[in-house]
Protein backbone atom coordinates (compact mmCIF):
# COMPACT_ATOMS: atom_id res chain seq x y z
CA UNK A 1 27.17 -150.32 -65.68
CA UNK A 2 27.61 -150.75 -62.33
CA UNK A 3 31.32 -150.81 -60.62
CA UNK A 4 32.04 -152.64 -57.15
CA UNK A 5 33.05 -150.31 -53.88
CA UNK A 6 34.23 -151.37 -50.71
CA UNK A 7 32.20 -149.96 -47.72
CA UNK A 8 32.25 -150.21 -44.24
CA UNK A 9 29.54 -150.83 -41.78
CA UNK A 10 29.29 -151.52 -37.92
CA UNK A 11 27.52 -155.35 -37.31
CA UNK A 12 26.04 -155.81 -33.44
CA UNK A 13 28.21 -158.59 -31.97
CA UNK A 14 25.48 -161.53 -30.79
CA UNK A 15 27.64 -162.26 -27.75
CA UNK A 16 30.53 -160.75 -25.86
CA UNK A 17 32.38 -163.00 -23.56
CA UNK A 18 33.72 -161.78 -20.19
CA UNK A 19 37.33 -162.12 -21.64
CA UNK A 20 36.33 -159.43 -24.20
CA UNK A 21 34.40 -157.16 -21.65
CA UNK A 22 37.51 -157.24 -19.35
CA UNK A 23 39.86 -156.18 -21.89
CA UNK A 24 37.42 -153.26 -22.94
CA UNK A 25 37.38 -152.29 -19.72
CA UNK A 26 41.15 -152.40 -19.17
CA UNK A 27 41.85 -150.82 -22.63
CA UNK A 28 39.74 -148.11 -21.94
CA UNK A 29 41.63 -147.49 -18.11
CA UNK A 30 45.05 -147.94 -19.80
CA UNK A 31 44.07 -145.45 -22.84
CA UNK A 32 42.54 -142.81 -20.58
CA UNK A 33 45.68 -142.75 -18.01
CA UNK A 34 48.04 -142.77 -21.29
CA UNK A 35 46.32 -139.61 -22.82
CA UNK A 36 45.87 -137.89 -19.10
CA UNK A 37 49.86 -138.62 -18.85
CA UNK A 38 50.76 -136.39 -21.74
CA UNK A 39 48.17 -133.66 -20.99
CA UNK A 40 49.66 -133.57 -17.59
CA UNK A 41 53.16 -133.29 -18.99
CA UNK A 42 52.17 -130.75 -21.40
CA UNK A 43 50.37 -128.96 -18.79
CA UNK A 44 54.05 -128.64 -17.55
CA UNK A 45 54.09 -131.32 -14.59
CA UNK A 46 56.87 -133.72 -14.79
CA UNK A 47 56.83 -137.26 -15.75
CA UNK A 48 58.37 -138.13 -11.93
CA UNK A 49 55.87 -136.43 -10.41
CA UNK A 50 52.87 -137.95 -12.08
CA UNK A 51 53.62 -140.87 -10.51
CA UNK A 52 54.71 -139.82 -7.00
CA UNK A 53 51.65 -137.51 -6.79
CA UNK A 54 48.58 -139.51 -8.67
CA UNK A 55 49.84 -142.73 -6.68
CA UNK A 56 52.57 -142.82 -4.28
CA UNK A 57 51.61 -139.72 -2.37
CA UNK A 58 47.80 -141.30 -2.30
CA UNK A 59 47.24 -144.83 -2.26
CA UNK A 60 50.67 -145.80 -0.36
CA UNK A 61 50.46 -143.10 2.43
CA UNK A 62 48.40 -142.96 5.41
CA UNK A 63 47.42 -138.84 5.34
CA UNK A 64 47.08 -139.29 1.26
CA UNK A 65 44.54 -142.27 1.72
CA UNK A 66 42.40 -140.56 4.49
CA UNK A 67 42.12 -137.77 2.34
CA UNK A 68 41.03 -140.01 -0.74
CA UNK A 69 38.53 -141.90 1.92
CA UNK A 70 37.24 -138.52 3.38
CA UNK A 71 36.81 -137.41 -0.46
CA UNK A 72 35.19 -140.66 -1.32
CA UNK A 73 32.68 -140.67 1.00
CA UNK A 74 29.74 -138.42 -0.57
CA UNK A 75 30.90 -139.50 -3.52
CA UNK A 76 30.00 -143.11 -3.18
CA UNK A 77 26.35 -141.59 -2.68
CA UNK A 78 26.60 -139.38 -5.48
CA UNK A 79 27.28 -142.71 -7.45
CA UNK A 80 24.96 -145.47 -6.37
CA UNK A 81 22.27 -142.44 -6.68
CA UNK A 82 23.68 -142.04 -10.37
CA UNK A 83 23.64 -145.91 -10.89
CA UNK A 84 19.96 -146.61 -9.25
CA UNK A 85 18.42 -144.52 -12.20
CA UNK A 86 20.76 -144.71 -15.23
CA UNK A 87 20.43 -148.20 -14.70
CA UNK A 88 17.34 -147.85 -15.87
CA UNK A 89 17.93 -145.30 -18.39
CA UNK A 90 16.45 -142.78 -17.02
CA UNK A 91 19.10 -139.93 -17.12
CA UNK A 92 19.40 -138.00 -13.67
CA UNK A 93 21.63 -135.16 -14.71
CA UNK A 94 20.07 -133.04 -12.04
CA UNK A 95 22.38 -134.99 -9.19
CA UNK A 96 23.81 -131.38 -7.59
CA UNK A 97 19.92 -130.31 -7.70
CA UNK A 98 19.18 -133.26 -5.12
CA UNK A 99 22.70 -133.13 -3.26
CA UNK A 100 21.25 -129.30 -2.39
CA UNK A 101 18.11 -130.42 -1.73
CA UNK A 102 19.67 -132.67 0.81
CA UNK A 103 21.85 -129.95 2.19
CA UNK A 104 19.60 -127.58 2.81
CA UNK A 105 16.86 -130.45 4.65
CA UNK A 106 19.61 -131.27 6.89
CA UNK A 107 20.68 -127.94 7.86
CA UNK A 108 17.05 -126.60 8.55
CA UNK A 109 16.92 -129.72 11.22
CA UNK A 110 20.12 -128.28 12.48
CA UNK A 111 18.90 -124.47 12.51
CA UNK A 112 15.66 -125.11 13.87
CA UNK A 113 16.64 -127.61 16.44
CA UNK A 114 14.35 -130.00 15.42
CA UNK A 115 13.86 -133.29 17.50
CA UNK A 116 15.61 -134.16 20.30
CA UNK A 117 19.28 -133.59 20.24
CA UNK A 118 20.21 -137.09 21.16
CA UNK A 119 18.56 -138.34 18.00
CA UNK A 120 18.72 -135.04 15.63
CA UNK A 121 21.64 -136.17 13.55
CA UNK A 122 19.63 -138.99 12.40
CA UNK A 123 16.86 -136.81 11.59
CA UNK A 124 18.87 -134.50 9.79
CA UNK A 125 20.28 -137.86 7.55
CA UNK A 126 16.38 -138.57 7.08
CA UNK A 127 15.36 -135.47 6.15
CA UNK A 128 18.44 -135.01 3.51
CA UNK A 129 17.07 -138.54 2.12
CA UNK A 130 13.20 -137.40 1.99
CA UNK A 131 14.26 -134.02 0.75
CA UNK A 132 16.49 -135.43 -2.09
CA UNK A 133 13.64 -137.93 -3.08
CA UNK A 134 10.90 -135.59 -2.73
CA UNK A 135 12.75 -132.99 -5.33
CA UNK A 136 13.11 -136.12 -8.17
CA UNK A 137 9.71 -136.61 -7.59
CA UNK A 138 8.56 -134.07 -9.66
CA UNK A 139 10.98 -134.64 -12.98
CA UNK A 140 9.97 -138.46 -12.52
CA UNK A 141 5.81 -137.19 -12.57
CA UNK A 142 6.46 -135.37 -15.43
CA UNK A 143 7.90 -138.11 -17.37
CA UNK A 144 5.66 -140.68 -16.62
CA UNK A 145 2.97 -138.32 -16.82
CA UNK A 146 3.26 -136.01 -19.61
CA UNK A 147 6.35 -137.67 -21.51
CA UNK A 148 8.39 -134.65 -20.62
CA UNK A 149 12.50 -134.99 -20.65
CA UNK A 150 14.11 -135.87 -17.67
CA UNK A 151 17.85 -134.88 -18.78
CA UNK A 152 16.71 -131.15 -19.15
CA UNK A 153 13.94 -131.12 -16.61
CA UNK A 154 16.13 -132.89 -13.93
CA UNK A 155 19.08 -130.52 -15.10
CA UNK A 156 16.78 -127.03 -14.63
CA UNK A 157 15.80 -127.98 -11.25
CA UNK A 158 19.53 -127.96 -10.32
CA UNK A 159 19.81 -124.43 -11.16
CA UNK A 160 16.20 -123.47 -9.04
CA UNK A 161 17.35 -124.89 -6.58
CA UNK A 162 20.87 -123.41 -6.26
CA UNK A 163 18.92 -120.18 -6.15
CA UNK A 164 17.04 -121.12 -3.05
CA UNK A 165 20.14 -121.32 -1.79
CA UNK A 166 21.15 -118.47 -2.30
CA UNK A 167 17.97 -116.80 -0.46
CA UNK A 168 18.42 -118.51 2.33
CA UNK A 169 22.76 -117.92 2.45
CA UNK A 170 22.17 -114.27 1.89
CA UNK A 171 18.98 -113.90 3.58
CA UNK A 172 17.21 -115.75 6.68
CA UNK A 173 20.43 -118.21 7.12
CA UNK A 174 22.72 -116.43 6.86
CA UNK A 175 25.46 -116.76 9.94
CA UNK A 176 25.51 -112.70 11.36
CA UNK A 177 29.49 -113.44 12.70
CA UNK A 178 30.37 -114.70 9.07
CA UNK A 179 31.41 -112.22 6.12
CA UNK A 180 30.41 -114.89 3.99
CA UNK A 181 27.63 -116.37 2.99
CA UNK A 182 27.04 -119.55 5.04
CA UNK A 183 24.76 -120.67 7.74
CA UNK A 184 26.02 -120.82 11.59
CA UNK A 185 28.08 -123.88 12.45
CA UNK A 186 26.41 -126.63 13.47
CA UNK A 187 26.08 -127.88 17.22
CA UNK A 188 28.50 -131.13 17.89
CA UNK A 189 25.54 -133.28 18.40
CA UNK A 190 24.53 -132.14 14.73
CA UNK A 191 28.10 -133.54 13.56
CA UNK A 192 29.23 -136.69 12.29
CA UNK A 193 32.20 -137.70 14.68
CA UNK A 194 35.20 -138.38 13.37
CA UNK A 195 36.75 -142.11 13.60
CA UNK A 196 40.36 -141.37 14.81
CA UNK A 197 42.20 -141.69 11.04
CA UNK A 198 42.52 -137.77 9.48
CA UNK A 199 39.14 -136.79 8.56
CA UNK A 200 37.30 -139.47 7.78
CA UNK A 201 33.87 -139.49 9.91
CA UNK A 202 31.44 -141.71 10.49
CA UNK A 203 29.66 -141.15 7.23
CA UNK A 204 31.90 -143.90 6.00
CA UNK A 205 30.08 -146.31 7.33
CA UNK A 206 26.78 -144.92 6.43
CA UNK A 207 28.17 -144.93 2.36
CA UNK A 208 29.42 -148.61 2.89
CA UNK A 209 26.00 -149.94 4.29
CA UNK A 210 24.36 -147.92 1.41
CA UNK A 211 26.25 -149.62 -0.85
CA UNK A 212 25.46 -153.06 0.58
CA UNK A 213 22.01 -152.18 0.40
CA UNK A 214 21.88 -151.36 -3.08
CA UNK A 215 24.35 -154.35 -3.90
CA UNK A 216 21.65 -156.53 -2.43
CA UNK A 217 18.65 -154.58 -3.91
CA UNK A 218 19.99 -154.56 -7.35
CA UNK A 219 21.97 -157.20 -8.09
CA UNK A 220 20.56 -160.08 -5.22
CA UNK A 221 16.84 -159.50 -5.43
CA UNK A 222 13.57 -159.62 -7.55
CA UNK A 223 13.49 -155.72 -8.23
CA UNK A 224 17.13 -155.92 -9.41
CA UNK A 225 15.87 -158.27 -11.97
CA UNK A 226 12.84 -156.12 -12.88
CA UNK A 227 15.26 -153.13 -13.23
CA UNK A 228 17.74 -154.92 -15.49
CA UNK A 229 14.74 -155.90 -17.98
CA UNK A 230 13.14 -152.24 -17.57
CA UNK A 231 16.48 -150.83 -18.66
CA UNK A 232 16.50 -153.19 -21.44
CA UNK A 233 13.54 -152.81 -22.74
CA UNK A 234 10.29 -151.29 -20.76
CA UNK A 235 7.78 -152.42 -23.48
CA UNK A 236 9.48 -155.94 -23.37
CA UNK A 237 9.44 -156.00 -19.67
CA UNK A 238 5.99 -154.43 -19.63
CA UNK A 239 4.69 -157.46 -22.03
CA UNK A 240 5.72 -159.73 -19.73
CA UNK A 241 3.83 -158.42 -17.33
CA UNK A 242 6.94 -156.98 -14.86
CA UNK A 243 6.11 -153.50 -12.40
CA UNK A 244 7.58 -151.02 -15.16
CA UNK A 245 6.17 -147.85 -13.64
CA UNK A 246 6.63 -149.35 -9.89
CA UNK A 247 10.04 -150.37 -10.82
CA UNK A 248 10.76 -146.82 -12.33
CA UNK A 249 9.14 -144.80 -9.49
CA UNK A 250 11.54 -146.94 -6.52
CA UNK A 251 14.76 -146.78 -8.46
CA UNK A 252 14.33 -143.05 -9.27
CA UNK A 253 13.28 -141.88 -5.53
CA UNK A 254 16.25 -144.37 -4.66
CA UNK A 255 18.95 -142.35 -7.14
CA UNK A 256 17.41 -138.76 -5.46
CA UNK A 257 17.43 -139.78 -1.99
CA UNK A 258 20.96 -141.21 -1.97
CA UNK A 259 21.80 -137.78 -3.89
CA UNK A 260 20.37 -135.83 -1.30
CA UNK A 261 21.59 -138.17 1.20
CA UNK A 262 25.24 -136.97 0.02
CA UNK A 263 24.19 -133.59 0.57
CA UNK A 264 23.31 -134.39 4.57
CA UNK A 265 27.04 -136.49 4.95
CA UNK A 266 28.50 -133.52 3.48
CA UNK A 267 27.13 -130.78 6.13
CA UNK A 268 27.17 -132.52 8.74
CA UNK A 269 30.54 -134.65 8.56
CA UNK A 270 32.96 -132.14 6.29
CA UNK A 271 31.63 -128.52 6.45
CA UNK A 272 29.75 -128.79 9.63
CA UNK A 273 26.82 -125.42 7.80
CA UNK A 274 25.65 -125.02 4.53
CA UNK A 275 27.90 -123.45 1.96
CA UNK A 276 27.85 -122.02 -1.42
CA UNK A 277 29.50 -124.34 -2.92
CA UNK A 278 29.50 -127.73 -1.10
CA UNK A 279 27.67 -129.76 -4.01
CA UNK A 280 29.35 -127.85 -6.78
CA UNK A 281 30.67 -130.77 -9.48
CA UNK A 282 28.36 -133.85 -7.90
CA UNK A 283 26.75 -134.28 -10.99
CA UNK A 284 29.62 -134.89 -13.28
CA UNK A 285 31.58 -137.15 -10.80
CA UNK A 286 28.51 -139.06 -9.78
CA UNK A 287 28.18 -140.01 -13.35
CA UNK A 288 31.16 -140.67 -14.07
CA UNK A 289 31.41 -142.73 -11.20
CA UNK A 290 28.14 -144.95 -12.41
CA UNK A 291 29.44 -145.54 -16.05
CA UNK A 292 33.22 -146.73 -15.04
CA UNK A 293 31.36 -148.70 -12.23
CA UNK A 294 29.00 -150.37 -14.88
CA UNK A 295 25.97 -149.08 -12.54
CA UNK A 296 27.15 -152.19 -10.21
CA UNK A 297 27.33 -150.89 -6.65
CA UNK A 298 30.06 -152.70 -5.32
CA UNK A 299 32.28 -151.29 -8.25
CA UNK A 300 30.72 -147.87 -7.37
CA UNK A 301 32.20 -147.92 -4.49
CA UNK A 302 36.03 -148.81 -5.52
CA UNK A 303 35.19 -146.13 -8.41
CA UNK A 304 34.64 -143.27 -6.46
CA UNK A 305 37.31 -144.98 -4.30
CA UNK A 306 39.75 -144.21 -7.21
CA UNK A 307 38.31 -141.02 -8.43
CA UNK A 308 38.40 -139.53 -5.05
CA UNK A 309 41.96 -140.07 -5.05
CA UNK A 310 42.28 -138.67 -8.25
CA UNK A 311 40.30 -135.14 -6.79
CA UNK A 312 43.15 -135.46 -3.97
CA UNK A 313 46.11 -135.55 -6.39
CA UNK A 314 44.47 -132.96 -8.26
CA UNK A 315 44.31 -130.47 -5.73
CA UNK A 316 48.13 -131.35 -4.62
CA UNK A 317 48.98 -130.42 -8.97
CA UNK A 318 46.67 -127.30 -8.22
CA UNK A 319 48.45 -126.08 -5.40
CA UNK A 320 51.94 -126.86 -6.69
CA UNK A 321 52.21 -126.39 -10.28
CA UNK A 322 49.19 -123.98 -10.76
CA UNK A 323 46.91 -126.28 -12.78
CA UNK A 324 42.79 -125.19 -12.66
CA UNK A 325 40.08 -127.27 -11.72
CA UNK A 326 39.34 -127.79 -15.46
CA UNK A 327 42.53 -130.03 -15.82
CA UNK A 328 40.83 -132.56 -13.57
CA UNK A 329 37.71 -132.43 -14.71
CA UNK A 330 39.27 -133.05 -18.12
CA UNK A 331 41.00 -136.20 -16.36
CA UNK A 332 37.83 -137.68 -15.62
CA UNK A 333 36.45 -137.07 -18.88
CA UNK A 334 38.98 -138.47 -20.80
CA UNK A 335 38.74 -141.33 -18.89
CA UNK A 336 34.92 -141.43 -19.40
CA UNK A 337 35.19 -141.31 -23.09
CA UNK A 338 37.89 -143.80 -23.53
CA UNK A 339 36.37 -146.48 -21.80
CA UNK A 340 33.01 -145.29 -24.02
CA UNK A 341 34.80 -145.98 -27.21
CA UNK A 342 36.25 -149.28 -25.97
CA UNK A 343 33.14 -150.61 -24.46
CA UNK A 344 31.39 -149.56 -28.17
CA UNK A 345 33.91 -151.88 -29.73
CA UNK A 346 33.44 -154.42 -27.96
CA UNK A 347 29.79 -154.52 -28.79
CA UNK A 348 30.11 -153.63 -32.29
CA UNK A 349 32.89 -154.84 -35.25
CA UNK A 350 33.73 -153.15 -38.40
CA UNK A 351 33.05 -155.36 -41.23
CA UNK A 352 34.27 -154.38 -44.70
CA UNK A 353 31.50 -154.96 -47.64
CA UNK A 354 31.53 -155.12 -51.16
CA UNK A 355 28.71 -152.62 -52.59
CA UNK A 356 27.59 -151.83 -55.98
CA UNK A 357 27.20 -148.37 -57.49
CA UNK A 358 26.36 -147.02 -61.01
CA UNK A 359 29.67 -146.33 -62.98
């Protein structure tokens, strides 16, 4: 005999309408900011200051919003680098590893005094873009090559690299005046000048014309169309004849060089040397910052708009009510996962079927 059950099963929505992608999105924002409220209260901050610190204090005052601009600013790169591969679903979760690579290209211009110093800034801004580039190269090769996985390939290099470091902090680079382990200060024609409003320098605009470039590459061009199918579906895109391996190789150099590009705003416009522990966290917030922004980089840069506000009020909670740097890390995750879970609902529905199984 057989006896009817009710099961449940996920169906693939055919369509979802902007209406329905909006309130994902919104649901997700409003669920993430209603769980970080009540792990902020039981964390012992009070409801009053929640507000006043994670809004007030940084959106509607002048010193709070340079800070959240000055914050911002590498992490726009960290983003649209982020974006430019995941896009195409190749997963860069070696970000830091490039941000380093950047860091350290820059400051060799600087130590060495290469080029003339009228021009070395820029050169240092190249060479953080080349160097960043140049150290994806080698997960991307491997991929392409020999199938290998990017995610733990991409992640491993992070870790070499952070080891050069190292060497070079505690060895040849090191500053001799300095108890610490940094690199000498860099010359003021090695410095991004400031633009007159706290600390925000002139790497601002450098993030901002990345960001127009990449709105324009990916989203108002030919290869932005060849990326969208890639990350779709390569073997489709490759059936139809579209660059697949071209299209991967650009976007991929792109996410590294804008990674390591970070790394080159960062020395030279916020810690003005090389430090242990300038690109510490890049990954995470990069990501981050490409999934809430959709891997669009015009949201990318209101995201990390947002989340570097979020760093700012973090540090205020820090200082004042002795919360770690876990509790806003777990902020951004929460807010990751919620808008996860909303956007999965909004491509899938729960559909309740009758089954039969043997009595």
């Amino acid at each position: 005999m057989l006896d009817m059950s009710t099961g449940i099963t996920l169906v693939r929505r055919q369509s979802i309408s902007g209406r329905l992608r909006a309130l994902s999105f919104v649901g997700g924002l409003g669920t993430g900011f209603f769980i970080t409220f009540l792990v902020l209260v039981s964390s012992g901050v009070e409801p009053a200051s929640i507000l006043n610190e994670f809004v007030v204090q940084v959106f509607f005052d002048l010193h709070g919003l340079a800070q959240a601009t000055t914050t911002a600013i590498p992490l726009i790169l960290a983003g649209l680098g982020a974006a430019a591969a995941m896009k195409l679903r190749f997963w860069n979760i070696g970000i830091e590893g490039q941000v380093w690579a950047g860091a350290i290209a820059a400051t060799g211009v600087a130590f060495y005094d290469i080029g003339p110093e009228s021009i070395r800034l820029y050169v240092m801004l190249l060479a953080a873009i080349l160097a960043g580039a140049a150290w994806i190269a080698i997960p991307v090769f491997f991929k392409l090559r020999y199938g290998v996985n990017e995610i733990i390939m991409t992640l491993l290099m992070a870790y070499v690299i952070f080891q050069l470091v190292q060497h070079l902090l505690f060895g040849p680079w090191q500053d001799p005046s300095a108890s610490f382990p940094v690199s000498p200060h860099f010359d003021d024609a090695e410095r991004l000048s400031r633009i007159g409003w706290g600390a925000v320098h002139n790497g601002l605009w450098v993030a901002l014309g990345f960001g127009a470039l990449m709105w324009v590459l990916l989203e108002r061009s030919k290869f932005g169309y060849c990326a969208t199918a890639v990350g779709h579906n390569p073997l489709a895109a490759k059936g139809t004849g579209l660059p697949v391996i071209t299209t991967i190789v650009i976007s991929v150099l792109l996410s590294g060089g804008l990674a390591g590009l970070a790394g080159g705003v960062i020395t030279s416009g916020a810690e003005y040397r090389l430090t242990q522990f300038l690109a510490h966290g890049y990954t995470f917030s990069g990501i981050v910052i490409a999934f809430l922004a959709r891997f669009r980089p015009a949201l990318v840069v209101v995201v990390a708009f947002l989340v570097g506000g979020v760093y700012v009020a973090g540090d205020t909670l820090k200082v004042f009510y002795g919360l770690s740097e876990a509790i806003v890390i777990l902020i951004e995750g929460i807010i990751l996962l919620s808008l996860l879970v909303w956007e999965f609902f909004s491509r899938y529905h729960i559909e309740f079927v009758k089954q039969r199984v043997p009595a």
